[in-house]
Protein backbone atom coordinates (compact mmCIF):
# COMPACT_ATOMS: atom_id res chain seq x y z
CA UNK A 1 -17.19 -24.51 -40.84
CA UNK A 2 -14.29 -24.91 -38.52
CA UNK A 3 -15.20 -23.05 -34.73
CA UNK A 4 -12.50 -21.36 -33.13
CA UNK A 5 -11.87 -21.15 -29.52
CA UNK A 6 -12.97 -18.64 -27.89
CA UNK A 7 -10.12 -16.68 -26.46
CA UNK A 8 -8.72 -17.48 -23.05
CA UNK A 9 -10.06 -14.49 -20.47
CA UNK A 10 -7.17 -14.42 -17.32
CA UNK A 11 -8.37 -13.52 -13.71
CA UNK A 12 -6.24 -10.65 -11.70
CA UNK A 13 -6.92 -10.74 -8.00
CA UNK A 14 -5.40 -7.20 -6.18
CA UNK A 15 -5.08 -7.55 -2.67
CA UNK A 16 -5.11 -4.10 -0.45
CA UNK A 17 -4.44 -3.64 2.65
CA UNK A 18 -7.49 -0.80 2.65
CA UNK A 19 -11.48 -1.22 3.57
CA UNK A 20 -14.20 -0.17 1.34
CA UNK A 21 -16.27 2.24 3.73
CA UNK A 22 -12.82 3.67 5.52
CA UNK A 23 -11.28 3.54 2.32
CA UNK A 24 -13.85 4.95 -0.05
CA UNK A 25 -12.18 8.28 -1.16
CA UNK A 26 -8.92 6.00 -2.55
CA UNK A 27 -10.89 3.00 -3.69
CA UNK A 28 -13.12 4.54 -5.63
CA UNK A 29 -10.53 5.87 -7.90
CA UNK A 30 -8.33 3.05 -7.81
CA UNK A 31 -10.76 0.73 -9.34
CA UNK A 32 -11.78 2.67 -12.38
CA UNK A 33 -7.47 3.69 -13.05
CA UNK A 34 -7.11 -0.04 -13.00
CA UNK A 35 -10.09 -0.91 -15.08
CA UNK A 36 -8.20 1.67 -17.53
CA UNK A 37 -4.61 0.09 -16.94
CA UNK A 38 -5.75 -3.69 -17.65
CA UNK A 39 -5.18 -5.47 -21.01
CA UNK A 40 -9.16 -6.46 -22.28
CA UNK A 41 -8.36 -9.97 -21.98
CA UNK A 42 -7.74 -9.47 -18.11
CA UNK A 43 -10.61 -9.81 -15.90
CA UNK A 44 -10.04 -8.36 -12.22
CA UNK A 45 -11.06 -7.67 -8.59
CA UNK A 46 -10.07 -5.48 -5.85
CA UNK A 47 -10.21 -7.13 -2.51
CA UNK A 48 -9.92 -5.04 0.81
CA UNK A 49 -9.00 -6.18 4.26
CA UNK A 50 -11.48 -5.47 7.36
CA UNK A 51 -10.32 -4.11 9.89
CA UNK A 52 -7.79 -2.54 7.69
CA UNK A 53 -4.20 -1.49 8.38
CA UNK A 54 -5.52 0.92 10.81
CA UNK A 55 -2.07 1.35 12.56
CA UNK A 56 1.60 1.92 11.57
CA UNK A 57 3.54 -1.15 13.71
CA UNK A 58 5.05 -4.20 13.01
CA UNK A 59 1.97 -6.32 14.56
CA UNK A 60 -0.42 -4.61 12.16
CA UNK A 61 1.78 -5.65 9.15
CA UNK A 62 1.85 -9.27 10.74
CA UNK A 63 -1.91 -9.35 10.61
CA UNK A 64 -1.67 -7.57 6.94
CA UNK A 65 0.54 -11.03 5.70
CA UNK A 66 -1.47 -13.69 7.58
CA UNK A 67 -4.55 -12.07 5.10
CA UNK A 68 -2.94 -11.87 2.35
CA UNK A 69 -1.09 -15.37 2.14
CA UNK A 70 -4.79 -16.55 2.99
CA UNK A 71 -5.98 -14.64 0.19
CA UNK A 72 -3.48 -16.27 -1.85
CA UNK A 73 -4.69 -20.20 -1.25
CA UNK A 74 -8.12 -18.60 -1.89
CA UNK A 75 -7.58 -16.88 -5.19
CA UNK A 76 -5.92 -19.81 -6.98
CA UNK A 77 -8.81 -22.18 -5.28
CA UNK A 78 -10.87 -19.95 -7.41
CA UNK A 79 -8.98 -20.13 -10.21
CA UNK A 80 -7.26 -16.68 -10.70
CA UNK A 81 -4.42 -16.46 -12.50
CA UNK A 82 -1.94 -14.14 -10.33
CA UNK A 83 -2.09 -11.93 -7.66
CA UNK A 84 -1.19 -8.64 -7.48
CA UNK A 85 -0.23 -7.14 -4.01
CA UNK A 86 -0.98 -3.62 -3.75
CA UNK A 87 0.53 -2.83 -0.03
CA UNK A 88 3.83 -1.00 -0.57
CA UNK A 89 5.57 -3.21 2.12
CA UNK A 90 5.40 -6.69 0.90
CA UNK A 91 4.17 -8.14 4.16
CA UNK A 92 4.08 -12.08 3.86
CA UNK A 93 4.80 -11.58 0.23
CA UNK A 94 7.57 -14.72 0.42
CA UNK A 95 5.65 -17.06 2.17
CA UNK A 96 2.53 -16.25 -0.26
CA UNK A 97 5.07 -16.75 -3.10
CA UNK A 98 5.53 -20.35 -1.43
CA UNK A 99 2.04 -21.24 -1.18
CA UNK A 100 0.45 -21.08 -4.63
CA UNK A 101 1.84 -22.19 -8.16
CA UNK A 102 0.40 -19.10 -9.54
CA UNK A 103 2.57 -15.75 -9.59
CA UNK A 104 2.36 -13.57 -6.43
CA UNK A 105 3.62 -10.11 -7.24
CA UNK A 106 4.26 -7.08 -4.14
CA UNK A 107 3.74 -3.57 -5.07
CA UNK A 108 7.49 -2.70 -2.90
CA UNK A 109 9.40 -5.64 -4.84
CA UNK A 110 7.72 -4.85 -8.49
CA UNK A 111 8.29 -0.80 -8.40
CA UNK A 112 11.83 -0.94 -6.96
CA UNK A 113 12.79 -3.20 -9.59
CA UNK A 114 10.91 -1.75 -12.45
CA UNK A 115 12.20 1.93 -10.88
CA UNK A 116 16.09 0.58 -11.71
CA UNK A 117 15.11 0.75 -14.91
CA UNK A 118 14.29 3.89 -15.48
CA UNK A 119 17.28 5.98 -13.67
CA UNK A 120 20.86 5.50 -11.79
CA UNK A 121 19.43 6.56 -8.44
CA UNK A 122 15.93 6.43 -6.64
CA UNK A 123 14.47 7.63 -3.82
CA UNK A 124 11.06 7.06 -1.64
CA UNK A 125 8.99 9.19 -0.15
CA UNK A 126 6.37 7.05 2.52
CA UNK A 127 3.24 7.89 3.72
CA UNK A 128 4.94 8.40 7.26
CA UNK A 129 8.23 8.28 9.49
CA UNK A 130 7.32 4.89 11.51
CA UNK A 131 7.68 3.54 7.53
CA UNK A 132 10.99 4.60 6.99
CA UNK A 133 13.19 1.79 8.69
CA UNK A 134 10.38 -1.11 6.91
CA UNK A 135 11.43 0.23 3.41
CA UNK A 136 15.56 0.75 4.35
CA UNK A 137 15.27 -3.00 4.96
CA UNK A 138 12.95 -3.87 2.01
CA UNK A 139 15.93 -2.11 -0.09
CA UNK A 140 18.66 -3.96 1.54
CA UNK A 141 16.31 -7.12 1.03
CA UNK A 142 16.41 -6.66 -2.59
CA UNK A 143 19.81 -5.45 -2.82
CA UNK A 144 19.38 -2.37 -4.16
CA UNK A 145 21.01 -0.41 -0.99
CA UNK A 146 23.32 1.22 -3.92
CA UNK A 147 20.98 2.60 -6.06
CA UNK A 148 18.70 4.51 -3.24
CA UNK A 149 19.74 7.47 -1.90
CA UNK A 150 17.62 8.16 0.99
CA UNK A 151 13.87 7.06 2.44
CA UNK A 152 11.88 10.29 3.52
CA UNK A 153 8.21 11.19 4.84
CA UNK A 154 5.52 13.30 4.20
CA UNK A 155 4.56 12.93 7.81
CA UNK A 156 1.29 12.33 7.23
CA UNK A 157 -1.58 9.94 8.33
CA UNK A 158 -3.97 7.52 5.74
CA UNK A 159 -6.53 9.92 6.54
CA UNK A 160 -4.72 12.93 5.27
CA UNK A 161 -4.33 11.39 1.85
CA UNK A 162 -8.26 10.43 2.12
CA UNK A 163 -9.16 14.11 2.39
CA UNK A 164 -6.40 14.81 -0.39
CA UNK A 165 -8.72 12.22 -2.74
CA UNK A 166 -11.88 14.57 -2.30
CA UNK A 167 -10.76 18.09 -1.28
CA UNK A 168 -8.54 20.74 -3.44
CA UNK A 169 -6.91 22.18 -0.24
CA UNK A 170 -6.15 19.07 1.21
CA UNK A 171 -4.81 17.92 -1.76
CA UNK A 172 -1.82 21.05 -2.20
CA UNK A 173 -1.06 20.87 1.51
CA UNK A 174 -0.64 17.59 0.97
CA UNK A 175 1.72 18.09 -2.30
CA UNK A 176 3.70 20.90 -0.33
CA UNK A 177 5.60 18.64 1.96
CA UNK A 178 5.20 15.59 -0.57
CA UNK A 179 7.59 18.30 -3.24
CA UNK A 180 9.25 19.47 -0.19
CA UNK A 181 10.65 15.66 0.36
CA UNK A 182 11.31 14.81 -3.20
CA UNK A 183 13.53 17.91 -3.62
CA UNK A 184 15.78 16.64 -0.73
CA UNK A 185 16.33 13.16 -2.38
CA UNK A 186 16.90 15.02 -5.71
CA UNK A 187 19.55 17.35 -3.99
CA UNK A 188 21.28 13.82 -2.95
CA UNK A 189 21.24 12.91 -6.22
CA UNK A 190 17.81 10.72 -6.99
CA UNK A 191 16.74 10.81 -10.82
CA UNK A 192 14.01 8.54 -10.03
CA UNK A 193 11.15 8.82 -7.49
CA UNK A 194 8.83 6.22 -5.74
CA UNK A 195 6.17 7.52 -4.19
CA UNK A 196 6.13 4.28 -1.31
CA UNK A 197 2.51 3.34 -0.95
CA UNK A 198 -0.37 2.84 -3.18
CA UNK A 199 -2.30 6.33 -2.03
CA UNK A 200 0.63 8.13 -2.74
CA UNK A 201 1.38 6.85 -5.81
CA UNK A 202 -2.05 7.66 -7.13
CA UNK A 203 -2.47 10.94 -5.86
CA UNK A 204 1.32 11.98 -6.50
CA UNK A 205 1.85 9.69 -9.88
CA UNK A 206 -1.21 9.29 -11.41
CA UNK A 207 -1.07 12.24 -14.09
CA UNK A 208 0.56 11.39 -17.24
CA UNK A 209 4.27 12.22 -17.21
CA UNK A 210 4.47 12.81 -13.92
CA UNK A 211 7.62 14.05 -12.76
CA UNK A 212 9.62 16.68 -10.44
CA UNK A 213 12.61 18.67 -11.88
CA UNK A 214 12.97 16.28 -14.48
CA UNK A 215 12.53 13.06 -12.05
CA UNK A 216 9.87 10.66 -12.81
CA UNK A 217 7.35 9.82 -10.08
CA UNK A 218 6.34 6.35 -10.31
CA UNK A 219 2.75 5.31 -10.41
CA UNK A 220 3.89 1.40 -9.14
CA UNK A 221 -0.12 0.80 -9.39
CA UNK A 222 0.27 0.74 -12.99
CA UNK A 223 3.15 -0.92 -13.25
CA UNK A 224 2.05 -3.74 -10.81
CA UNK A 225 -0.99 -4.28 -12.96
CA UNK A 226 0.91 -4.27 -16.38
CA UNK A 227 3.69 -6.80 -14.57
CA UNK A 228 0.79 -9.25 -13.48
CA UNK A 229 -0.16 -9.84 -16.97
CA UNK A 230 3.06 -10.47 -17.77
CA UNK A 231 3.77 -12.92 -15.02
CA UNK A 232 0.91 -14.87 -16.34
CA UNK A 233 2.16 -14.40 -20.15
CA UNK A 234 5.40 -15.55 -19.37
CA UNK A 235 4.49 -18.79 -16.94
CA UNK A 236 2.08 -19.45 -19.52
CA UNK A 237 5.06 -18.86 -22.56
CA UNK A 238 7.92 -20.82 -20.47
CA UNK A 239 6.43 -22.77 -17.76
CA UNK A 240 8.99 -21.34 -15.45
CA UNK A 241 7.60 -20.03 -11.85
CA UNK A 242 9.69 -18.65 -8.87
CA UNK A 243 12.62 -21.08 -7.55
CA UNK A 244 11.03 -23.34 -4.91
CA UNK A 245 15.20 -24.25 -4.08
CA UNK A 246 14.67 -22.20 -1.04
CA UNK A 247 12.55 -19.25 -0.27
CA UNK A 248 9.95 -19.73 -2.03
CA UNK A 249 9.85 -23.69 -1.63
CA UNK A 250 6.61 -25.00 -1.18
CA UNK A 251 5.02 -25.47 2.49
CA UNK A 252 4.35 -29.32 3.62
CA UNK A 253 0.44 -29.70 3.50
CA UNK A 254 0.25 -30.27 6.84
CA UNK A 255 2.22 -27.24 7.46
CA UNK A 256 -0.47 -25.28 5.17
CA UNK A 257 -3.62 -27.23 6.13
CA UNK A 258 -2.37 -26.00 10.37
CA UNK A 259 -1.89 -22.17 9.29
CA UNK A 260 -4.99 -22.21 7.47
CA UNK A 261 -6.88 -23.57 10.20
CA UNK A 262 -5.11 -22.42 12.92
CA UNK A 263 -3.24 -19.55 11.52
């Protein structure tokens, strides 16, 4: 009798920027709509940061990338197959790129490009103001400045959206000024929406066909889980990986062996 191989099982590590206990009210919904979302032959985990992004500044999303490109050398060291980063603003998204061999996908980068695809025009709505300028230069960084009409706010903090998780109430106040924002950007002409942030997203995009006045909201959670298995597919299909001409070129070991040690 000839024995066939057992088919190949892939490893997805996601990488939040969140913390289990702080965190629970998202979490605990996020892992069972991935678990959902994931192909059967994709195996993954959901790894938190502690502290978490507890703050809205520039040195909190510093300390956000030096975890996550860590996280990176770690996952492949343990022999995942891509990882999947599920904080809205990329941070150190690049220089984890240049690290590992294995895919590194960002939840901004993935959604913006997958949003082009569905519409002529997008806009974002972010958690809260201080986040507004980050994703104006994430657009101009992918050079999409053309197709977004406008960045706007619920004005909210993480903990709002944590009581939105668990309580009704919170929830529709929560949706008031989240609609309130959306019909702005579709008064400036947005057919598409991107809710900018993983907690939005889930609370705001997570029911099927979710849209306002016609305008899909996109849940970039799934489609950063669906676009990791593809990553892997397609390195696995072609054997072709992210440029390493200049970017994304690889770091010289001593340069990696100091920031891990040191960094």
């Amino acid at each position: 009798m000839i024995e066939t191989a057992a088919p190949r099982r892939y490893r997805i590590w996601f990488q939040g920027a969140t913390d289990r206990v702080a965190h629970n009210a998202y979490i605990s919904r996020l892992e069972p709509f991935m678990r959902r979302v994931v192909a059967p032959e994709f195996d993954f985990t959901f790894n938190t940061v502690t502290p978490p992004a507890t703050t809205t500044h520039a040195i909190t999303e510093f300390r956000m990338a030096r975890a996550f490109i860590r996280n990176a050398v770690q996952a492949q060291r343990e022999g995942y197959d891509v990882m999947a980063i599920t904080h809205f603003q990329d941070a150190g998204l690049a220089e984890a790129k240049s690290a590992v061999e294995m895919p590194v996908l960002g939840l901004g980068e993935t959604t913006l490009m997958h949003a082009c695809t569905l519409g002529r025009k997008l806009g974002l709505v972010t958690i809260n103001p201080v986040f507004i300028p980050w994703h104006e230069d994430q657009v101009a960084r992918y050079g999409i400045a053309q197709r977004v009409v406008g960045v706007r706010a619920v004005n909210g903090k993480v903990s709002d959206f944590m009581d939105a998780f668990e309580r009704a109430d919170a929830f529709e106040a929560l949706r008031e000024k989240f609609v309130r924002e959306v019909n702005i950007l579709l008064d400036a002409g947005a057919d598409v929406i991107v809710p900018a942030g993983g907690l939005p997203m889930l609370l705001f995009g997570g029911e099927f066909g979710a849209q306002i006045g016609g305008a899909p909201i996109l849940n970039g959670l799934a489609v950063i889980a669906k676009a990791a298995e593809a990553a892997v597919r397609l390195k696995e299909l072609t054997g072709i990986g992210v440029s390493r001409r200049s970017n994304y070129a690889h770091p010289p070991e001593k340069s990696l062996t100091e920031f891990l040690e040191q960094g």
